[in-house]
Protein backbone atom coordinates (compact mmCIF):
# COMPACT_ATOMS: atom_id res chain seq x y z
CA UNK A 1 -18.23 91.76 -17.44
CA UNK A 2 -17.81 91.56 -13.52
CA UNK A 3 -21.33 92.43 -12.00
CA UNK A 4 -19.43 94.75 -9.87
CA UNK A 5 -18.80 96.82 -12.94
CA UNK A 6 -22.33 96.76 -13.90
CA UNK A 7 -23.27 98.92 -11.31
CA UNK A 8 -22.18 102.84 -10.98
CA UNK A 9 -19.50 103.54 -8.23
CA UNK A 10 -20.23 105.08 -4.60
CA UNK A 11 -19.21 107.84 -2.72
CA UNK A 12 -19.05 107.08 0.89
CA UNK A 13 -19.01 110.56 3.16
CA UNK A 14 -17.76 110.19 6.51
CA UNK A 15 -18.11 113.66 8.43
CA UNK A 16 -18.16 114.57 12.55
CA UNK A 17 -17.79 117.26 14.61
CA UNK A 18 -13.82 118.08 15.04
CA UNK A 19 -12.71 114.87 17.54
CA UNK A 20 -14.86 112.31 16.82
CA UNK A 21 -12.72 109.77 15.17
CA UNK A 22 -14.00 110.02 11.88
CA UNK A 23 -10.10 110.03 10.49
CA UNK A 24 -9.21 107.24 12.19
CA UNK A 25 -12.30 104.91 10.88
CA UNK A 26 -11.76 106.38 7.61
CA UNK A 27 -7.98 104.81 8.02
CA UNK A 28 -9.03 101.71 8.92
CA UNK A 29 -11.55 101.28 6.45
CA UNK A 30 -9.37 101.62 3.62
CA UNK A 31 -7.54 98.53 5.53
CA UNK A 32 -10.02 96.99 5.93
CA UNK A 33 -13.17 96.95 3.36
CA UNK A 34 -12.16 95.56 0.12
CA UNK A 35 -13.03 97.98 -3.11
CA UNK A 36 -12.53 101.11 -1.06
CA UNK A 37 -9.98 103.67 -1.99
CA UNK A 38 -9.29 106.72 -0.79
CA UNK A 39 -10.09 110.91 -1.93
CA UNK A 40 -7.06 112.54 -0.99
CA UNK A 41 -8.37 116.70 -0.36
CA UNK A 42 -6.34 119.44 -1.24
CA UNK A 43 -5.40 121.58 1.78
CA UNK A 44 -3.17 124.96 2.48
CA UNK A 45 -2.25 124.15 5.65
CA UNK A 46 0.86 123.32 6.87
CA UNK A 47 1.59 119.46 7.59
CA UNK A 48 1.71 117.89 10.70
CA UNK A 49 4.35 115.79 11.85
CA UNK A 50 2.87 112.41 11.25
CA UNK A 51 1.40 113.31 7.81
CA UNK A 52 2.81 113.08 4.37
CA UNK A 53 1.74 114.75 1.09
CA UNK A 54 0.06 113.02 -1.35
CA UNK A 55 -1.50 110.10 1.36
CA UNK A 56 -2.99 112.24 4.17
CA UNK A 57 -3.56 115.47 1.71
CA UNK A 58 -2.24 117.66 -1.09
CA UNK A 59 -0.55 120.17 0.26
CA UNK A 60 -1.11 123.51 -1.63
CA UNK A 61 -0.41 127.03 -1.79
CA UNK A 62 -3.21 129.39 -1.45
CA UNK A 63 -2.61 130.58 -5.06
CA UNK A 64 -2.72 126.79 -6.13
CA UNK A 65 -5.94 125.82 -4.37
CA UNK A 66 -7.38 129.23 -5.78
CA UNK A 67 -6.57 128.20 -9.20
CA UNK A 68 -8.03 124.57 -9.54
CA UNK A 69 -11.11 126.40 -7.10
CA UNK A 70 -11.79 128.88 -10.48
CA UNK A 71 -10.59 126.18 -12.58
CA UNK A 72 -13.82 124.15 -11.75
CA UNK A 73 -11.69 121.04 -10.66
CA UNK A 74 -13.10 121.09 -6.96
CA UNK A 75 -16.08 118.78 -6.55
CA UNK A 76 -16.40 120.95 -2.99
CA UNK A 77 -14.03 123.43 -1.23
CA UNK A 78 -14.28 125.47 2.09
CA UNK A 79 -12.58 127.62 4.44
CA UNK A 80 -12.50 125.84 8.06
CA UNK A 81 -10.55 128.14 10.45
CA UNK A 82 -7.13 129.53 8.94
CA UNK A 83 -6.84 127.20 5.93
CA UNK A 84 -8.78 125.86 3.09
CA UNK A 85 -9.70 122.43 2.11
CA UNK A 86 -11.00 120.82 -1.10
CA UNK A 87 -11.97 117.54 -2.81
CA UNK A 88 -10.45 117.08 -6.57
CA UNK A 89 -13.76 116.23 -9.07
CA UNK A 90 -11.57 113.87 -11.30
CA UNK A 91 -11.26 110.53 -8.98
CA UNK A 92 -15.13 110.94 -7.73
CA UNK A 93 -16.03 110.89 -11.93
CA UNK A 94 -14.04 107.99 -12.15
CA UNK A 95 -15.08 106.39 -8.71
CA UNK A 96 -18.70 106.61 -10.18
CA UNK A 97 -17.92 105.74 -13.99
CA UNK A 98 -16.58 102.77 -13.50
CA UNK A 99 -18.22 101.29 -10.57
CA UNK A 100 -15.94 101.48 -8.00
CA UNK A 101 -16.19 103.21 -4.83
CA UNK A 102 -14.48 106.14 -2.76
CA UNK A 103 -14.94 106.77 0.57
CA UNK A 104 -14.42 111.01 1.48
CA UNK A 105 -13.38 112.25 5.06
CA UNK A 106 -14.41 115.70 4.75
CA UNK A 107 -17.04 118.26 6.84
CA UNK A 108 -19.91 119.43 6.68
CA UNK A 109 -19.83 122.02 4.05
CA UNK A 110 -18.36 119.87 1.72
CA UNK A 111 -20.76 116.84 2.02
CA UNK A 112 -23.64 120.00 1.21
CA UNK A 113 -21.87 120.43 -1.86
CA UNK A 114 -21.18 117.22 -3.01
CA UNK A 115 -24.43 115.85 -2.04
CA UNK A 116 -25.81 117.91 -4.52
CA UNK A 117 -23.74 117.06 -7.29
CA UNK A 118 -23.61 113.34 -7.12
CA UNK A 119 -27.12 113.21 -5.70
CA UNK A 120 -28.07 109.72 -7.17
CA UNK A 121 -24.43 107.96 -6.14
CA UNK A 122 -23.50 109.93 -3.03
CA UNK A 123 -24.15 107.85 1.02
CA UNK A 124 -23.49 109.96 4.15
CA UNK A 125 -22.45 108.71 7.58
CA UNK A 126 -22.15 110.88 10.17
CA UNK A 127 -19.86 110.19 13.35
CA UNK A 128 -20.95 111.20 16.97
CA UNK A 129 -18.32 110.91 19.89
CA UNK A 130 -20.29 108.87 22.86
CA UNK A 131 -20.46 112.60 24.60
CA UNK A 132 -19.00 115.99 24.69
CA UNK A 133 -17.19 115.52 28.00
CA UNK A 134 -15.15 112.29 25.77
CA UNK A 135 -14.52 114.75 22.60
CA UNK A 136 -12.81 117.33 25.15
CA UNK A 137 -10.41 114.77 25.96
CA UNK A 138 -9.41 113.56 22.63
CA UNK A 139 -9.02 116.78 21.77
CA UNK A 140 -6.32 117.85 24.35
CA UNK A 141 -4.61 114.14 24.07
CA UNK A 142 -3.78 115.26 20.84
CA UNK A 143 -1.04 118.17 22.49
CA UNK A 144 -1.31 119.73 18.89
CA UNK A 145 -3.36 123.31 19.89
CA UNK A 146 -3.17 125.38 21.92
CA UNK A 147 -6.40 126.01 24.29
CA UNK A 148 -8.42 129.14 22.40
CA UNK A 149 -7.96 126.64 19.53
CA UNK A 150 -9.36 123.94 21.81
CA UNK A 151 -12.12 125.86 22.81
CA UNK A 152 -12.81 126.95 19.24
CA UNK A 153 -13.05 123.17 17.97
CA UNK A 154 -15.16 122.50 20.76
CA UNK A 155 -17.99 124.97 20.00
CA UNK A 156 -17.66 124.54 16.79
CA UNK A 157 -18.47 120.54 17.28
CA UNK A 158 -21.77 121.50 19.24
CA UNK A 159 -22.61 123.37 16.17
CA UNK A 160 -21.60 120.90 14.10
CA UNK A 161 -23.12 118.03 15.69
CA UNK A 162 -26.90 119.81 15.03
CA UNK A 163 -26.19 118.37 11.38
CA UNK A 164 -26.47 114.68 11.89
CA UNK A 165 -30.13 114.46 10.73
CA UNK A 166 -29.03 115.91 7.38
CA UNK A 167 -26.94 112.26 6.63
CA UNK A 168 -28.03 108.49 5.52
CA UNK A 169 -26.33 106.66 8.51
CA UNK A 170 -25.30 108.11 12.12
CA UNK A 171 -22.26 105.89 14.17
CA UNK A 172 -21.45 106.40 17.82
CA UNK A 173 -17.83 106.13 17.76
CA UNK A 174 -17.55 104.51 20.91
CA UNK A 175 -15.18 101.71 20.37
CA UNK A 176 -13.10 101.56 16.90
CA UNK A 177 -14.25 98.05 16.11
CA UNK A 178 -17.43 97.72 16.52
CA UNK A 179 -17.71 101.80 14.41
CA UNK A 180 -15.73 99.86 12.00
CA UNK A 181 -18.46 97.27 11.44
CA UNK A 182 -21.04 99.49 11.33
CA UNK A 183 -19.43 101.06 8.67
CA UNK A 184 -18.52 97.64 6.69
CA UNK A 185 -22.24 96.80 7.10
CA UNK A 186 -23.39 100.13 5.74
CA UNK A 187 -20.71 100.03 2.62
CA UNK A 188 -22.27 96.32 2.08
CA UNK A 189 -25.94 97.20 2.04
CA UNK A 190 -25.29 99.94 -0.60
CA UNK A 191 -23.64 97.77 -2.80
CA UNK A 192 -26.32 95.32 -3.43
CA UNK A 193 -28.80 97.59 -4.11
CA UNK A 194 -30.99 97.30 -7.10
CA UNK A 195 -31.32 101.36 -7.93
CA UNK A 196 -27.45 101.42 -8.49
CA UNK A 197 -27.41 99.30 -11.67
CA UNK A 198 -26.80 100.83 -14.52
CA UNK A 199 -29.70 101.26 -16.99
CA UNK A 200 -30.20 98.38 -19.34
CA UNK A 201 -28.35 95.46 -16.62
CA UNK A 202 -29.58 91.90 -18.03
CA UNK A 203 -28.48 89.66 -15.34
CA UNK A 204 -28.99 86.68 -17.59
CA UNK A 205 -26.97 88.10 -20.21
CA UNK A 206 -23.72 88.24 -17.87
């Protein structure tokens, strides 16, 4: 068997106050670092114009997300303004049965709740924008909210942004490439640790 195998699968949390690029690393990860797929969340929002179903999120009714909520199939669901957002348990069982390794882009809340479920195979990274004054402007280059919604996300992400010293790692998304490597570097150290094999590994047995 692979060695790869012999070790229990990772969840990699990327979360950030609203702004901070933590999509857009996620995205390039998944290019980018080999073994890394992607947790697709459930969402009841409507889509935006560059996303599709299935890739970017579920798309669900509230009555849907409700269900699989009750249901017990959420490793983590929350309400974040006027829709609600969840992460599916099945692929993070998997991702962690059979030693490979998932990488979430979700908040706050939900890293809280999945940190506590997959204590043992769970790594957080939180990402920082280089300062406030930067977020406000990636914010309204978007041209996707109006400006009480702006000013929402904005104090929201000063809130947010008290949280860092609850993760693993912290990267200041300054420049994509070089947040990109930090990430690649963090995803490698995990790997090789020794408190990820699975009990009973014989090394000279493989």
């Amino acid at each position: 068997m692979d060695l790869q195998r012999r070790r229990r699968g990772i969840i990699f949390i990327l979360s950030a106050p609203s702004g901070a690029g933590k999509t857009t690393i996620s995205q390039a990860a998944l290019k980018e670092i080999d073994g890394l797929s992607a947790s697709v969340s459930l969402t009841t929002r409507a889509p935006r114009e560059n996303e599709t179903g299935g890739v970017d999120y579920h798309f669900v009714s509230e009555g849907e997300f409700n269900r699989q909520a009750a249901a017990g199939e959420l490793a983590e669901h929350a309400r974040v303004f006027d829709a609600s957002y969840g992460t599916p348990r099945a692929p993070l069982d998997h991702s962690v049965g059979t030693g490979s390794d998932i990488l979430l882009d979700i908040d706050i809340q939900g890293a809280r709740q999945i940190r506590q479920l997959y204590a043992a195979d769970t790594v957080t990274i939180f990402v920082m924008p280089p300062s406030f004054a930067e977020l406000e402007g990636r914010l309204r280059k978007r041209g996707t909210e109006a400006e009480d919604a702006i000013a929402r996300r904005l104090n929201r992400a000063r809130e947010e942004a008290l949280a860092f010293d609850e993760y693993d790692y912290m990267i200041v998304n300054r420049e994509i490439g070089q947040s990109l490597a930090d990430l690649a570097a963090i995803v490698n150290a995990e790997r090789l640790r020794v408190a990820r094999l699975r009990e009973g590994f014989a090394p000279w047995k493989t």
